[in-house]
C-alpha atoms as a PDB file:
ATOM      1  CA  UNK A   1     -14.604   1.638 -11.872  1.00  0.00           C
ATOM      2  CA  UNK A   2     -14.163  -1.327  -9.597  1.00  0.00           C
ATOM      3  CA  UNK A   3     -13.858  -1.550  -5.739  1.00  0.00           C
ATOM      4  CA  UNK A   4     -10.191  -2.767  -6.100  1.00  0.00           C
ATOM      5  CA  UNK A   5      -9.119   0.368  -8.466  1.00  0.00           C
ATOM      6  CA  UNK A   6     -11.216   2.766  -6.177  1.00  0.00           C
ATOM      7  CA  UNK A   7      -9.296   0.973  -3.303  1.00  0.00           C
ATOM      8  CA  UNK A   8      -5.822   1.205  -4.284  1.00  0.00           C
ATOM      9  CA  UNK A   9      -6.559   4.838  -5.437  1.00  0.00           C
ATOM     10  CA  UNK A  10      -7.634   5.556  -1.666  1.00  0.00           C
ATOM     11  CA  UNK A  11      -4.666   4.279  -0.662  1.00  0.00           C
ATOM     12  CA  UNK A  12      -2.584   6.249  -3.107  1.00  0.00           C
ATOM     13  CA  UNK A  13      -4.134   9.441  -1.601  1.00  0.00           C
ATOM     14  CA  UNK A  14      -3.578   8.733   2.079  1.00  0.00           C
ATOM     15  CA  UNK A  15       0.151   7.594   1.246  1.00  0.00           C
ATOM     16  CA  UNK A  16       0.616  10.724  -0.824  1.00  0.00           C
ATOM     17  CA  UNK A  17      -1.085  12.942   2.314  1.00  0.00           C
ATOM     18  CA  UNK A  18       1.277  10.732   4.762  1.00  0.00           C
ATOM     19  CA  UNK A  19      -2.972  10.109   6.008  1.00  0.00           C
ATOM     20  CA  UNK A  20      -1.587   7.278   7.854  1.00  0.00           C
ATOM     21  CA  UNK A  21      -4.920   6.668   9.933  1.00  0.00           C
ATOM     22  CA  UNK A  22      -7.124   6.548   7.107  1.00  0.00           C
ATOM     23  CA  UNK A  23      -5.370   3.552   5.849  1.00  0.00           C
ATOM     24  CA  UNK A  24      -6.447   1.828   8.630  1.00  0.00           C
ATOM     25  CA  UNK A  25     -10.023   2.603   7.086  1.00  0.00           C
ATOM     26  CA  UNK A  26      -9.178   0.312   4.087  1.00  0.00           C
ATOM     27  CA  UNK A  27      -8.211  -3.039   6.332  1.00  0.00           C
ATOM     28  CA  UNK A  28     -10.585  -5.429   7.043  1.00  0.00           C
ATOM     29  CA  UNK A  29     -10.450  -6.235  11.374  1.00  0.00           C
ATOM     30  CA  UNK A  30      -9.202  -9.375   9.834  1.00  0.00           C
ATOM     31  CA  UNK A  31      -6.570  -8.471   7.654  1.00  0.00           C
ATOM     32  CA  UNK A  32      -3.062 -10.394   6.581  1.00  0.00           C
ATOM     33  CA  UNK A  33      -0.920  -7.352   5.329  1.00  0.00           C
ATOM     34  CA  UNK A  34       2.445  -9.078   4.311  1.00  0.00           C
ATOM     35  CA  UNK A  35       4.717  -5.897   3.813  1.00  0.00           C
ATOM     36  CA  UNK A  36       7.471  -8.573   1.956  1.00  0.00           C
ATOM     37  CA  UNK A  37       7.229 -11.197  -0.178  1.00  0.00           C
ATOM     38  CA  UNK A  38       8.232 -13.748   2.297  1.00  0.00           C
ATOM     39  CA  UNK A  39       7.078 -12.294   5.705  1.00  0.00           C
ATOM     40  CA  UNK A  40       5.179 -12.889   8.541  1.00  0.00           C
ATOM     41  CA  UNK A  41       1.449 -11.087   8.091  1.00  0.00           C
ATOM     42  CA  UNK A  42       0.854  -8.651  10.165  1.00  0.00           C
ATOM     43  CA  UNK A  43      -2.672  -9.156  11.525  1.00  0.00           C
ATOM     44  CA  UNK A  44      -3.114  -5.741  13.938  1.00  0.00           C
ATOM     45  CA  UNK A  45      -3.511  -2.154  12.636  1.00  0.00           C
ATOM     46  CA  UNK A  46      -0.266  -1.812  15.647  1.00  0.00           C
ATOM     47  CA  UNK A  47       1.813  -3.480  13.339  1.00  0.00           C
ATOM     48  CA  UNK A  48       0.891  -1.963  10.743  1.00  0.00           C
ATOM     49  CA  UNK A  49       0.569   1.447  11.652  1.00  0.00           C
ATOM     50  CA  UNK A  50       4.948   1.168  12.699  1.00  0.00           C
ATOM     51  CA  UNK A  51       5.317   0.125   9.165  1.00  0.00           C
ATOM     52  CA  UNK A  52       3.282   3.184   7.931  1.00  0.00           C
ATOM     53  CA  UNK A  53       4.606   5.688   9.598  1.00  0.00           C
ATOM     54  CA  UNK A  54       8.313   5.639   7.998  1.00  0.00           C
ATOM     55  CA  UNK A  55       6.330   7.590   5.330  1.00  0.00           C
ATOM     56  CA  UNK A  56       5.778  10.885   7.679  1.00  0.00           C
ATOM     57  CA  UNK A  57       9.474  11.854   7.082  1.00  0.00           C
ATOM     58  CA  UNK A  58       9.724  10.540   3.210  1.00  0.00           C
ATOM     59  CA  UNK A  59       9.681  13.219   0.801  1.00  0.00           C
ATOM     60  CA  UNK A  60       7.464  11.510  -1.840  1.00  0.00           C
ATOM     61  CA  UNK A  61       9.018  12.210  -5.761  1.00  0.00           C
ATOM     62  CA  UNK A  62       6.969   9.952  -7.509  1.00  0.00           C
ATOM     63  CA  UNK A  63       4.210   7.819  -6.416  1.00  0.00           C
ATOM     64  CA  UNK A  64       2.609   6.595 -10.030  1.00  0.00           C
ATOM     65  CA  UNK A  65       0.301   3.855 -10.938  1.00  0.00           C
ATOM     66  CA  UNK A  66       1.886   2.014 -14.249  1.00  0.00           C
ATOM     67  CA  UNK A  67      -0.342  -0.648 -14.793  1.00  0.00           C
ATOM     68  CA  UNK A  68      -3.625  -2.539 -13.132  1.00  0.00           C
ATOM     69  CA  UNK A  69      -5.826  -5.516 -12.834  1.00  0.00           C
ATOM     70  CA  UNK A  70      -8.791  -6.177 -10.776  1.00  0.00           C
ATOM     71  CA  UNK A  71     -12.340  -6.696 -10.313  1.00  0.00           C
ATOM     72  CA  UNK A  72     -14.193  -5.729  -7.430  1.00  0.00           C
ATOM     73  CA  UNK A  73     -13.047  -8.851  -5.193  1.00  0.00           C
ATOM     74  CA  UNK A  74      -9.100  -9.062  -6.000  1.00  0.00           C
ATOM     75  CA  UNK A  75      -6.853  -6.340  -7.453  1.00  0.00           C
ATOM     76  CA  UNK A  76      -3.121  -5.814  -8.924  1.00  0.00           C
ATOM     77  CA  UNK A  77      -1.854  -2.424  -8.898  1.00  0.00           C
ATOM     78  CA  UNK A  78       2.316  -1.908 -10.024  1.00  0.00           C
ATOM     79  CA  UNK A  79       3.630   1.340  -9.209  1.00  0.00           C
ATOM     80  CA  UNK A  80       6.679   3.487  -9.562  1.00  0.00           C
ATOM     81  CA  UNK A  81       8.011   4.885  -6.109  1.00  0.00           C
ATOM     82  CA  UNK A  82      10.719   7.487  -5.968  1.00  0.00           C
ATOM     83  CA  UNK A  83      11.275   9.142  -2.669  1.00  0.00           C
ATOM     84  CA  UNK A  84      14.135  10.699  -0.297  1.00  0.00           C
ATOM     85  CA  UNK A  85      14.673   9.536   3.182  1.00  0.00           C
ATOM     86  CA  UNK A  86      15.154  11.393   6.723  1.00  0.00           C
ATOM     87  CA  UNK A  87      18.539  11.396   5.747  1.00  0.00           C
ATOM     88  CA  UNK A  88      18.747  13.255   2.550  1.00  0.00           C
ATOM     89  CA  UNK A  89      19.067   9.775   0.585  1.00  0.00           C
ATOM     90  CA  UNK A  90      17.424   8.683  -2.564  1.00  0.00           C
ATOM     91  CA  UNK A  91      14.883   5.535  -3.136  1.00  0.00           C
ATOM     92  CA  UNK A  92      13.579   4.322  -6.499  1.00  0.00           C
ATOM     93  CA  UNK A  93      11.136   1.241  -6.308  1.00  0.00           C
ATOM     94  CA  UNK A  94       9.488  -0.158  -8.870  1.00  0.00           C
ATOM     95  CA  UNK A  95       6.314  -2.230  -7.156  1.00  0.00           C
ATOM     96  CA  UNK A  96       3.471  -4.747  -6.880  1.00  0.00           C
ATOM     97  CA  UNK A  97       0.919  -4.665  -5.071  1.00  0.00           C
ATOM     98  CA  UNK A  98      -2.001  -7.069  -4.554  1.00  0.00           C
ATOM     99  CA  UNK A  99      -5.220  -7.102  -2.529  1.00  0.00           C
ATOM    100  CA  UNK A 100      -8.195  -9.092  -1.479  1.00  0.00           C
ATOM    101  CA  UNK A 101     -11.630  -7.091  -0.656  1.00  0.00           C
ATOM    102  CA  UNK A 102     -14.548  -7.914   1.660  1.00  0.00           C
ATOM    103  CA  UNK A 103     -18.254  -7.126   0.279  1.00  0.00           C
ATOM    104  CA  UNK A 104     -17.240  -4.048   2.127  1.00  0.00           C
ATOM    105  CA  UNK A 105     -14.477  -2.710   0.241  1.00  0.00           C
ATOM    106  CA  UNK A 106     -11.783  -3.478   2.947  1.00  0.00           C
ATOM    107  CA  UNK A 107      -8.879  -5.322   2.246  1.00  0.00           C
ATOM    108  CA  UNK A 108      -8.872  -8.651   4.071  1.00  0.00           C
ATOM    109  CA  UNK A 109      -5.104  -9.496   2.634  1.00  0.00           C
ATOM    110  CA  UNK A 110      -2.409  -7.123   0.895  1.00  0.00           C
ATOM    111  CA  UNK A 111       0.555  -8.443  -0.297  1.00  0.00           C
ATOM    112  CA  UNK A 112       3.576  -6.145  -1.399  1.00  0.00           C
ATOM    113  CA  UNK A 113       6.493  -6.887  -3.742  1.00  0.00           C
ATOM    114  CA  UNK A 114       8.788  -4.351  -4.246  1.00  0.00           C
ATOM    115  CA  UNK A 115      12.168  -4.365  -6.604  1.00  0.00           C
ATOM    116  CA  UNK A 116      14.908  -1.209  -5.979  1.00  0.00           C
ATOM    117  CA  UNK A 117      15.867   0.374  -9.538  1.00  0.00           C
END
């Protein structure tokens, strides 16, 4: 197993625990965490932490890993996302997600894509 599949495995537990502090254990003090193809990085665990913590009132349906890539410096994870909202409303997400590891293990970029289906 390499550092990029034992990272994005970490990250599947926390998100599936709603762990949203651990995740902060997986960036890099440096990190660029683009939550959108297209967006500004967010560079402080602040940021990201307000992005995270949508999840605490998500009842998570399906959080599965389809398909990966990666050595221990760069990884490509897709997944399959189903949840339902606050609200009572549905999500289904089919998405990519990419990442860039120090020599420690900690993600110094993460990029997500995601598609709704």
């Amino acid at each position: 197993m390499n550092k990029s599949f034992e990272w994005f495995e970490k990250l599947k537990g926390a998100w599936i625990r709603k762990d949203i502090e651990s995740i902060q254990d997986l960036l890099a003090d440096d990190i660029a965490y683009y939550e959108e193809e297209g967006s500004h990085p967010m560079t402080t665990w602040d940021e990201i932490r307000k992005v995270w913590k949508e999840i605490e009132e998500q009842k998570i349906l399906k959080l599965q890993n389809s398909s990966f890539l990666g050595n221990d410096e760069n990884g490509t994870c897709r997944i399959d996302l189903e949840y339902v909202d606050s609200e009572g409303k549905n999500f289904s997400y089919q998405c990519t997600l990419r990442v860039s590891l120090d020599t420690e293990g900690k993600a110094t970029e993460f990029r997500q894509t995601c598609i709704e289906t």
